[in-house]
PDB file of N, CA and C in Angstrom:
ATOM      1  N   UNK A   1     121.083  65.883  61.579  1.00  0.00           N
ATOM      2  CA  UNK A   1     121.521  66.993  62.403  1.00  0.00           C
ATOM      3  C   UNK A   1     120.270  67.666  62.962  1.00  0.00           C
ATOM      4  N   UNK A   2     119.896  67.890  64.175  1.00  0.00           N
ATOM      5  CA  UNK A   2     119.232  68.400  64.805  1.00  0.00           C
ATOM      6  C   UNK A   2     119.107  69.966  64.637  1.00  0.00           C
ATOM      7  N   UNK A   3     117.969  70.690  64.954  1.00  0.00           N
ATOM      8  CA  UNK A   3     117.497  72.064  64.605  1.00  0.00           C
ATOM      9  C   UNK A   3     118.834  73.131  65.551  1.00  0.00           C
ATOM     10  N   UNK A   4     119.280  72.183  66.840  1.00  0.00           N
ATOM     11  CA  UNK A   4     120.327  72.969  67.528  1.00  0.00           C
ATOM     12  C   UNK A   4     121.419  72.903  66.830  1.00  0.00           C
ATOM     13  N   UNK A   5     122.065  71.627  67.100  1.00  0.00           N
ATOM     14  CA  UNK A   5     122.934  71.778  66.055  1.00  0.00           C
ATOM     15  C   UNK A   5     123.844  71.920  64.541  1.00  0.00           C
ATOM     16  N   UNK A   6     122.484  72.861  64.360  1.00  0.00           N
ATOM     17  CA  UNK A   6     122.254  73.290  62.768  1.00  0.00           C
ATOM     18  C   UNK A   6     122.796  75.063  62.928  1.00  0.00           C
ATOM     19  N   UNK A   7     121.673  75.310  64.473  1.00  0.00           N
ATOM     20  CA  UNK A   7     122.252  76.785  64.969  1.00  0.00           C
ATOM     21  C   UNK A   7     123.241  76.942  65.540  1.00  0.00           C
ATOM     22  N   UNK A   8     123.930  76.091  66.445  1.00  0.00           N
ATOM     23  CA  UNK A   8     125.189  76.124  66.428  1.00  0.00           C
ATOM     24  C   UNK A   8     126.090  76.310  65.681  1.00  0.00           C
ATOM     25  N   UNK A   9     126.051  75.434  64.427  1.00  0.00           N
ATOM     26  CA  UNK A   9     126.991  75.517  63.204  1.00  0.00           C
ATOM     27  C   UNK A   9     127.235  77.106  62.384  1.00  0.00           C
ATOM     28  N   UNK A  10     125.768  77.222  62.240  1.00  0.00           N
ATOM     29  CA  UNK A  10     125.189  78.733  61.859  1.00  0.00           C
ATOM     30  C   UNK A  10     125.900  79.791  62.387  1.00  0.00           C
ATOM     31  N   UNK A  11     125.604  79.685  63.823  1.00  0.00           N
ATOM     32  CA  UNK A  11     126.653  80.830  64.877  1.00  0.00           C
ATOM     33  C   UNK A  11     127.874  80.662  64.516  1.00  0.00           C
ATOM     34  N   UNK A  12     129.009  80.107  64.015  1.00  0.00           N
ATOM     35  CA  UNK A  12     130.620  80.080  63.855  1.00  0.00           C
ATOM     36  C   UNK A  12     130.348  80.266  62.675  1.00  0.00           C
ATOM     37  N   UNK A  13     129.733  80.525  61.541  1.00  0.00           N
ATOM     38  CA  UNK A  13     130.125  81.342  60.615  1.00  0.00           C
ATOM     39  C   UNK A  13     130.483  83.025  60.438  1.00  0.00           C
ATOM     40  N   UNK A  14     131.078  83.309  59.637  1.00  0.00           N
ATOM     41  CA  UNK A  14     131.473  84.835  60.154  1.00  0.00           C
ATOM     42  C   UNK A  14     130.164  85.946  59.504  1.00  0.00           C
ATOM     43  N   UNK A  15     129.848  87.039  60.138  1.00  0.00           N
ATOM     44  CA  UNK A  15     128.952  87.674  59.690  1.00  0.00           C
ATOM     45  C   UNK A  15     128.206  87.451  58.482  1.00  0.00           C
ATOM     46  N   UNK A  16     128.985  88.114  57.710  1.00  0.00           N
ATOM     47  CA  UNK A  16     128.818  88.261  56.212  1.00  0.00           C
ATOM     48  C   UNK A  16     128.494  87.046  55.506  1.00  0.00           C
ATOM     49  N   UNK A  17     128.918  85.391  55.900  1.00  0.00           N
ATOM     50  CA  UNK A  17     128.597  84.328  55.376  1.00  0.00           C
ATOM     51  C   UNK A  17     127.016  84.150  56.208  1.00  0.00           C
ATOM     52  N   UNK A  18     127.053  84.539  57.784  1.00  0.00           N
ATOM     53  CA  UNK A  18     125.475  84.598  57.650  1.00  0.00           C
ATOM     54  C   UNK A  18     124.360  85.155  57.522  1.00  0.00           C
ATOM     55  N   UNK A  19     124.817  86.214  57.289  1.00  0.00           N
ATOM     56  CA  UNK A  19     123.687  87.184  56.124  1.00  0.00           C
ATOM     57  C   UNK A  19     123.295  86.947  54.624  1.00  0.00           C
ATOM     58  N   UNK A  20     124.311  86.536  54.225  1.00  0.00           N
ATOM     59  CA  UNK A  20     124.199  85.858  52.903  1.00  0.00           C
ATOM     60  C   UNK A  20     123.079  84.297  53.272  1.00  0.00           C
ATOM     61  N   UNK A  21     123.132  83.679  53.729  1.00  0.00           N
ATOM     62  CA  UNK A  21     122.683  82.222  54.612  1.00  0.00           C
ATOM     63  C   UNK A  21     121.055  82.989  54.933  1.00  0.00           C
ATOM     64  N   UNK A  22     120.842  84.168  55.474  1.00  0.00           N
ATOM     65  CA  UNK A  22     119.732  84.211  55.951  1.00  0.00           C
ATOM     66  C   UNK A  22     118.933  84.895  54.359  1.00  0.00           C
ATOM     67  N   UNK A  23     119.375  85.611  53.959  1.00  0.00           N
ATOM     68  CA  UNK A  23     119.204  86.004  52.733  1.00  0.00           C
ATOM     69  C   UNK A  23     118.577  84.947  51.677  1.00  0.00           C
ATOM     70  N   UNK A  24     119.358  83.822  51.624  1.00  0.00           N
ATOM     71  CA  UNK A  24     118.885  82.899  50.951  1.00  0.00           C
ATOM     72  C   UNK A  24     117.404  82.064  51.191  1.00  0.00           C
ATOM     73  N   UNK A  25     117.902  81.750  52.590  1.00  0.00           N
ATOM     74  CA  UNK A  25     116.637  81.544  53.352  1.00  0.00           C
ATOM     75  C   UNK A  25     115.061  82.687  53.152  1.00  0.00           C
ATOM     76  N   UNK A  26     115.143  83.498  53.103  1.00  0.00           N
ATOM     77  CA  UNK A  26     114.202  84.870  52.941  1.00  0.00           C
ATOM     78  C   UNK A  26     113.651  84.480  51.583  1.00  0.00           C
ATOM     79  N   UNK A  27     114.736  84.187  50.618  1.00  0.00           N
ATOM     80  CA  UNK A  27     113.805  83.926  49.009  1.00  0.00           C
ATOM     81  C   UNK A  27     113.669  83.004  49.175  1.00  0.00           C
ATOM     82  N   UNK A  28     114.256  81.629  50.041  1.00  0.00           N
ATOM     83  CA  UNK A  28     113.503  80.542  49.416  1.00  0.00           C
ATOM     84  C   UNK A  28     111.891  80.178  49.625  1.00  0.00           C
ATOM     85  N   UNK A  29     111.947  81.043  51.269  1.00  0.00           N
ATOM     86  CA  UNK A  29     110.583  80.883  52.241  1.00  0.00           C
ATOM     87  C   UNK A  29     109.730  81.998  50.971  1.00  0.00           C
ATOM     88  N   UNK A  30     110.151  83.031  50.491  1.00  0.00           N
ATOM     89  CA  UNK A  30     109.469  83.893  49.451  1.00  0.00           C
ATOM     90  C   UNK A  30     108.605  82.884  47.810  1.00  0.00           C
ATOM     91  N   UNK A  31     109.647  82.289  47.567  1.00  0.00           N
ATOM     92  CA  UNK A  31     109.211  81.854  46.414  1.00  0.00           C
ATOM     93  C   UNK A  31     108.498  80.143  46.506  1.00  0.00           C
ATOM     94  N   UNK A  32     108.468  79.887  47.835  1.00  0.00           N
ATOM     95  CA  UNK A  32     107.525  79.111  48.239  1.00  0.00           C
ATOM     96  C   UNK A  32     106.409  79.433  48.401  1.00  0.00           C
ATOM     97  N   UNK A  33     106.029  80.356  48.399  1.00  0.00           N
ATOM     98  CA  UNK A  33     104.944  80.853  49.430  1.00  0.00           C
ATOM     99  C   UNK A  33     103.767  81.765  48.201  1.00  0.00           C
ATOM    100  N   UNK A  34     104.600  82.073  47.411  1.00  0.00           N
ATOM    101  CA  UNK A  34     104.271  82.604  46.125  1.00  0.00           C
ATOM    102  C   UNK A  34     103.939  81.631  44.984  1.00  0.00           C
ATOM    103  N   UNK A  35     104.403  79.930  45.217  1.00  0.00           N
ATOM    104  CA  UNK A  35     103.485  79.547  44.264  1.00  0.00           C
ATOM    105  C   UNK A  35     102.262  78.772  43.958  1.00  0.00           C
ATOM    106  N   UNK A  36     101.658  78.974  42.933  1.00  0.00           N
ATOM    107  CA  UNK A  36     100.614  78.940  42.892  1.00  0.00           C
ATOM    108  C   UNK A  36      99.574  77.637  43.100  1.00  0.00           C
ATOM    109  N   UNK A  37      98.491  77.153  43.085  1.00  0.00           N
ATOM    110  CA  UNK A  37      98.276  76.023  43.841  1.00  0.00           C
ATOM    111  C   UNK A  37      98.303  75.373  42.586  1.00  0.00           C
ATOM    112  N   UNK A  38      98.035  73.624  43.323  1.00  0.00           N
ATOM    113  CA  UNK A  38      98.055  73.152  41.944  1.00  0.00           C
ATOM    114  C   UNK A  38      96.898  72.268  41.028  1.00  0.00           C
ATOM    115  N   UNK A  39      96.415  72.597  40.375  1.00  0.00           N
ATOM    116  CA  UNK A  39      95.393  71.877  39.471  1.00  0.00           C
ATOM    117  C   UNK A  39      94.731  70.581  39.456  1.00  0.00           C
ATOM    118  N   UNK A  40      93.504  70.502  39.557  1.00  0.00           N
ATOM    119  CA  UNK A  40      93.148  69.341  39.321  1.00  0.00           C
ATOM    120  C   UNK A  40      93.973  68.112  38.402  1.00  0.00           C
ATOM    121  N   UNK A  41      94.064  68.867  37.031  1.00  0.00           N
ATOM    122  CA  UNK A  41      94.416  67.892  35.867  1.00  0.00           C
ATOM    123  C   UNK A  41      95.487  67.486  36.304  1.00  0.00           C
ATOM    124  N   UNK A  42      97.266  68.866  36.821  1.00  0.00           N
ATOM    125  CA  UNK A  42      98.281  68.426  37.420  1.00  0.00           C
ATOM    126  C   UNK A  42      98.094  67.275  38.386  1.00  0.00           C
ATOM    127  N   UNK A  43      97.116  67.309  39.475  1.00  0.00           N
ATOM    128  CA  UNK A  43      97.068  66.182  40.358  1.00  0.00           C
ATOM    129  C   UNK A  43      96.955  64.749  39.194  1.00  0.00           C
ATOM    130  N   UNK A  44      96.113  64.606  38.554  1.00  0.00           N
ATOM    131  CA  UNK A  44      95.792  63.602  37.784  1.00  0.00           C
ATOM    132  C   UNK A  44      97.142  63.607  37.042  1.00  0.00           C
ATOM    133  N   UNK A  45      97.548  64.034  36.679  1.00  0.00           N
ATOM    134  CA  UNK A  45      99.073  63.743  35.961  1.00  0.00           C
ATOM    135  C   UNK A  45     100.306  62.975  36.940  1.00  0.00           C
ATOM    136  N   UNK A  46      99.999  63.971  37.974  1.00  0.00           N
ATOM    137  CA  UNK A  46     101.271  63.407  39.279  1.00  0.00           C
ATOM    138  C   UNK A  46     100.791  61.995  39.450  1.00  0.00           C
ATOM    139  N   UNK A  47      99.732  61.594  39.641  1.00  0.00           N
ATOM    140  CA  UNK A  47      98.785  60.299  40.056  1.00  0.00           C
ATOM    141  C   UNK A  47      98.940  59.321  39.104  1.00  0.00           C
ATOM    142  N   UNK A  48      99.275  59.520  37.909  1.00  0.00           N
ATOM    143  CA  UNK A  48      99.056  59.046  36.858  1.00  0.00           C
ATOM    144  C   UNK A  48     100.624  58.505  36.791  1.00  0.00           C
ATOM    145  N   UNK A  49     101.762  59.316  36.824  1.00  0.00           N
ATOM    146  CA  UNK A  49     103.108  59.034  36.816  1.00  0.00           C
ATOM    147  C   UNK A  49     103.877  58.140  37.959  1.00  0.00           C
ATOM    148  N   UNK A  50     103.145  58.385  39.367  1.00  0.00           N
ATOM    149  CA  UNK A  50     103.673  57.821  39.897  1.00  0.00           C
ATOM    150  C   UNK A  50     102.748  56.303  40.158  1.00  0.00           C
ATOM    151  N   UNK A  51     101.960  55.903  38.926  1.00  0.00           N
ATOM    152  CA  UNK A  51     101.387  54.476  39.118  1.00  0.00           C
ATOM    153  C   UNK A  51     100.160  54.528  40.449  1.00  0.00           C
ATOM    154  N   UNK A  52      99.656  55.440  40.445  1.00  0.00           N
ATOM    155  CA  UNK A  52      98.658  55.296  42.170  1.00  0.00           C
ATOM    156  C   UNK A  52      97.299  55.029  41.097  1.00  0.00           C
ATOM    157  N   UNK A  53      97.053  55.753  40.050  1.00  0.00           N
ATOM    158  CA  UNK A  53      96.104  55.443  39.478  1.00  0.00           C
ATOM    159  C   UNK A  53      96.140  54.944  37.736  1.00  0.00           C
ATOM    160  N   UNK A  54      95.716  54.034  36.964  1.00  0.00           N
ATOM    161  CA  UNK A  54      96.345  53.713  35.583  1.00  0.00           C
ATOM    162  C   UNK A  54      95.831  54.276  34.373  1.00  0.00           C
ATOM    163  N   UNK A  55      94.680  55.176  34.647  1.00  0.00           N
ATOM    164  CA  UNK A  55      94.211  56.385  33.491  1.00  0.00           C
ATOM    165  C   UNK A  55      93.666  57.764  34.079  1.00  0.00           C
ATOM    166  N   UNK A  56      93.877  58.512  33.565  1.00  0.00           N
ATOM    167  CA  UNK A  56      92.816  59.525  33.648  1.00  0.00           C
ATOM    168  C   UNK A  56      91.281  59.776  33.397  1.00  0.00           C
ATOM    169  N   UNK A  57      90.633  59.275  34.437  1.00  0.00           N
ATOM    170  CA  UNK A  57      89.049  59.301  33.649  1.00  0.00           C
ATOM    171  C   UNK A  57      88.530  60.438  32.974  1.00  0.00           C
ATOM    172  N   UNK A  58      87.640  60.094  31.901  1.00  0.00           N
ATOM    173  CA  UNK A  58      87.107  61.418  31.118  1.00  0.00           C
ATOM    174  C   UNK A  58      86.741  62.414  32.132  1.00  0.00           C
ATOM    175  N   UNK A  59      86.684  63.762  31.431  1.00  0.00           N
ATOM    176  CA  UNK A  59      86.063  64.631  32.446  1.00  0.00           C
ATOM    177  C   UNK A  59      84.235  64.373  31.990  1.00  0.00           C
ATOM    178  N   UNK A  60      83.012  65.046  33.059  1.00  0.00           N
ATOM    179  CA  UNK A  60      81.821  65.032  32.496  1.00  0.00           C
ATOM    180  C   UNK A  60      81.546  66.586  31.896  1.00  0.00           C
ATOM    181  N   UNK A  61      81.179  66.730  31.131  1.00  0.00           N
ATOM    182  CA  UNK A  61      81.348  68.183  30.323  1.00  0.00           C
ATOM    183  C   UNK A  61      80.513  69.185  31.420  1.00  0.00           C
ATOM    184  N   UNK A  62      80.908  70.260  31.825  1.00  0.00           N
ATOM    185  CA  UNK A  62      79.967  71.026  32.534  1.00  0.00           C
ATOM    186  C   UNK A  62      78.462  71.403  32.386  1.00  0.00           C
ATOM    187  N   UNK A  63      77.968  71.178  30.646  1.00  0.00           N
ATOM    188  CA  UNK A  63      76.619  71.312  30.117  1.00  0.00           C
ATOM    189  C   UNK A  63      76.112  70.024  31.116  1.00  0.00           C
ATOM    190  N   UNK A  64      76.408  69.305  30.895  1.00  0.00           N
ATOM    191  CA  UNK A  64      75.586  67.650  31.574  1.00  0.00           C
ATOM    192  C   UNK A  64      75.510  67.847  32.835  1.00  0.00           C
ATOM    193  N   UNK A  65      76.653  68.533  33.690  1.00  0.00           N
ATOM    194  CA  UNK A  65      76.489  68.581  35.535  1.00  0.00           C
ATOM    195  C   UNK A  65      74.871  69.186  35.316  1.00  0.00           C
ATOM    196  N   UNK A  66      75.073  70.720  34.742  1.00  0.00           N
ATOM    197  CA  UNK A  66      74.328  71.895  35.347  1.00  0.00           C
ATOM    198  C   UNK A  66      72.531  70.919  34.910  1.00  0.00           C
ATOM    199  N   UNK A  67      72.361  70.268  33.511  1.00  0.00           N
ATOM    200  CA  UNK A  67      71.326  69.757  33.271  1.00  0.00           C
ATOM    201  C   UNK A  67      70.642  68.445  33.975  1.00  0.00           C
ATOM    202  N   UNK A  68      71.499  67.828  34.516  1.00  0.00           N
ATOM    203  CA  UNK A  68      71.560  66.883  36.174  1.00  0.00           C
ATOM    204  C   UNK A  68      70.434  66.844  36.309  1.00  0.00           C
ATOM    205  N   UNK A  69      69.140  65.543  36.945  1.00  0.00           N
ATOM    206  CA  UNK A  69      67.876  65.699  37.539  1.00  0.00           C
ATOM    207  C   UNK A  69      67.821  64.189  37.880  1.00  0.00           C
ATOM    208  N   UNK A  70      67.687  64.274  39.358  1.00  0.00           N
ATOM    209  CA  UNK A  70      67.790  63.463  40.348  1.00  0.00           C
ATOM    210  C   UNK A  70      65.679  62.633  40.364  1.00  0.00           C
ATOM    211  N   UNK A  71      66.208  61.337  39.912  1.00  0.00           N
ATOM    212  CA  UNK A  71      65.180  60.333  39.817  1.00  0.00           C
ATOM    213  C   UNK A  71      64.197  60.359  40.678  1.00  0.00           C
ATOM    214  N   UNK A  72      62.534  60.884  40.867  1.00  0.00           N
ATOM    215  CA  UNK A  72      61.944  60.759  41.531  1.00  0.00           C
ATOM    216  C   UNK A  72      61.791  58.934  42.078  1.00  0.00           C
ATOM    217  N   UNK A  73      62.228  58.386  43.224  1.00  0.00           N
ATOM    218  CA  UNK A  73      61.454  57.386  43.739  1.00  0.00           C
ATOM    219  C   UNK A  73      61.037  56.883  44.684  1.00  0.00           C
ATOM    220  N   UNK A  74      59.639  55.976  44.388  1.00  0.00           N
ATOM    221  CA  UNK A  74      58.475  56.458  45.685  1.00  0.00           C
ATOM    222  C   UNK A  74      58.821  55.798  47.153  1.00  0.00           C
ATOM    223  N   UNK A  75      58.377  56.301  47.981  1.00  0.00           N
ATOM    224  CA  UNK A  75      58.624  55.702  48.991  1.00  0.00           C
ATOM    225  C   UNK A  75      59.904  56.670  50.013  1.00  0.00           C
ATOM    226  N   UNK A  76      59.843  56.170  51.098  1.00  0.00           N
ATOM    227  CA  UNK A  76      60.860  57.304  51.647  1.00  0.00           C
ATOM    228  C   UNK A  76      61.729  57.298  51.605  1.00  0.00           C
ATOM    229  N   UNK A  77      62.603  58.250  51.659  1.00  0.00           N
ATOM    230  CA  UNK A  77      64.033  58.626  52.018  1.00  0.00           C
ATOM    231  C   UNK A  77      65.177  57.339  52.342  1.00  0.00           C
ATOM    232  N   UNK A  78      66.177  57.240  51.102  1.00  0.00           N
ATOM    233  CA  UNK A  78      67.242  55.992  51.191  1.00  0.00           C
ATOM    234  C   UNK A  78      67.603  56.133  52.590  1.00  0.00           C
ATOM    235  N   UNK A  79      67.890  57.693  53.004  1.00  0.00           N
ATOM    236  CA  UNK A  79      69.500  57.910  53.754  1.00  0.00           C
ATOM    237  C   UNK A  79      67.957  57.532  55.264  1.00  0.00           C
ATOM    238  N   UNK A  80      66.799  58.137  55.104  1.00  0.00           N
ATOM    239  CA  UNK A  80      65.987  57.402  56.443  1.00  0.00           C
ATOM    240  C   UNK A  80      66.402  55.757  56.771  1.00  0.00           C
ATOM    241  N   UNK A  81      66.271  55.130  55.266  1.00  0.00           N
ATOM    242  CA  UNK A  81      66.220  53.793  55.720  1.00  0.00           C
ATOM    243  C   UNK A  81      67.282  53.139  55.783  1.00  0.00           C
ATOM    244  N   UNK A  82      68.439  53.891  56.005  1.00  0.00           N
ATOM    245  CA  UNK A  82      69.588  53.324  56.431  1.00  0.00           C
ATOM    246  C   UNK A  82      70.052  53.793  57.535  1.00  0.00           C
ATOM    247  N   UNK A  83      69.123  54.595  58.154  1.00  0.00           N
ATOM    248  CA  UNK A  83      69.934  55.225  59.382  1.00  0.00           C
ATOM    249  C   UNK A  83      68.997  53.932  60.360  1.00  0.00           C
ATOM    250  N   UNK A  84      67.209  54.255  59.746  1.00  0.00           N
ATOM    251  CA  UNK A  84      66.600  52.759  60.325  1.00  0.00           C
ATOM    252  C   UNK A  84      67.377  51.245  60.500  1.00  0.00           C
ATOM    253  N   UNK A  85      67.881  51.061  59.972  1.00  0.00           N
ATOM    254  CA  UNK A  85      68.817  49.677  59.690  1.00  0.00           C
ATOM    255  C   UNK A  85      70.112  49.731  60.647  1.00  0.00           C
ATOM    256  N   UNK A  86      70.859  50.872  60.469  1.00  0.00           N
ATOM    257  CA  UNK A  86      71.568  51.118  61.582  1.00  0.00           C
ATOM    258  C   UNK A  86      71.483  50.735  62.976  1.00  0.00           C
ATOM    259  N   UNK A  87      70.097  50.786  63.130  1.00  0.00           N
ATOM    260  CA  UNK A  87      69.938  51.143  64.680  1.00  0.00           C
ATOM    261  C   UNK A  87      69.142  49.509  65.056  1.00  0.00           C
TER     262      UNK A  87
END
């Protein structure tokens, strides 16, 4: 059914059935809109249930991100010598 003839239908109801109708509409657009986003881990769960991915990988503990130190090595820049190669 098309968005018109949805308002059409809408219009031949009698008042009071479409105030009630818009009413409903008002909380549903309300309690959509109100909830809250959703989580990393939830994503990994949804992902996990519907077969897109077959485990949850460990998390890396936040101590290990922040202590992180990127390998001095000599010579120049990877992302230079691939833009060189590119071209």
């Amino acid at each position: 059914m098309s968005a018109q003839e949805l308002l059409t239908e809408i219009q031949k109801l009698p008042p009071a059935e479409r105030q009630r109708l818009l009413e409903a509409l008002k909380r549903d657009v309300k309690m959509k809109s109100e909830r809250r986003p959703i989580t990393e881990d939830e994503v990994e769960e949804i992902l996990l249930a519907k077969g897109i991915i077959s485990e949850i990988p460990p998390r890396v503990p936040d101590d290990e991100e922040e202590t992180f130190e990127p390998i001095e090595v000599p010579g120049k820049p990877l992302s230079e010598t691939i833009i060189e190669e590119r071209r």
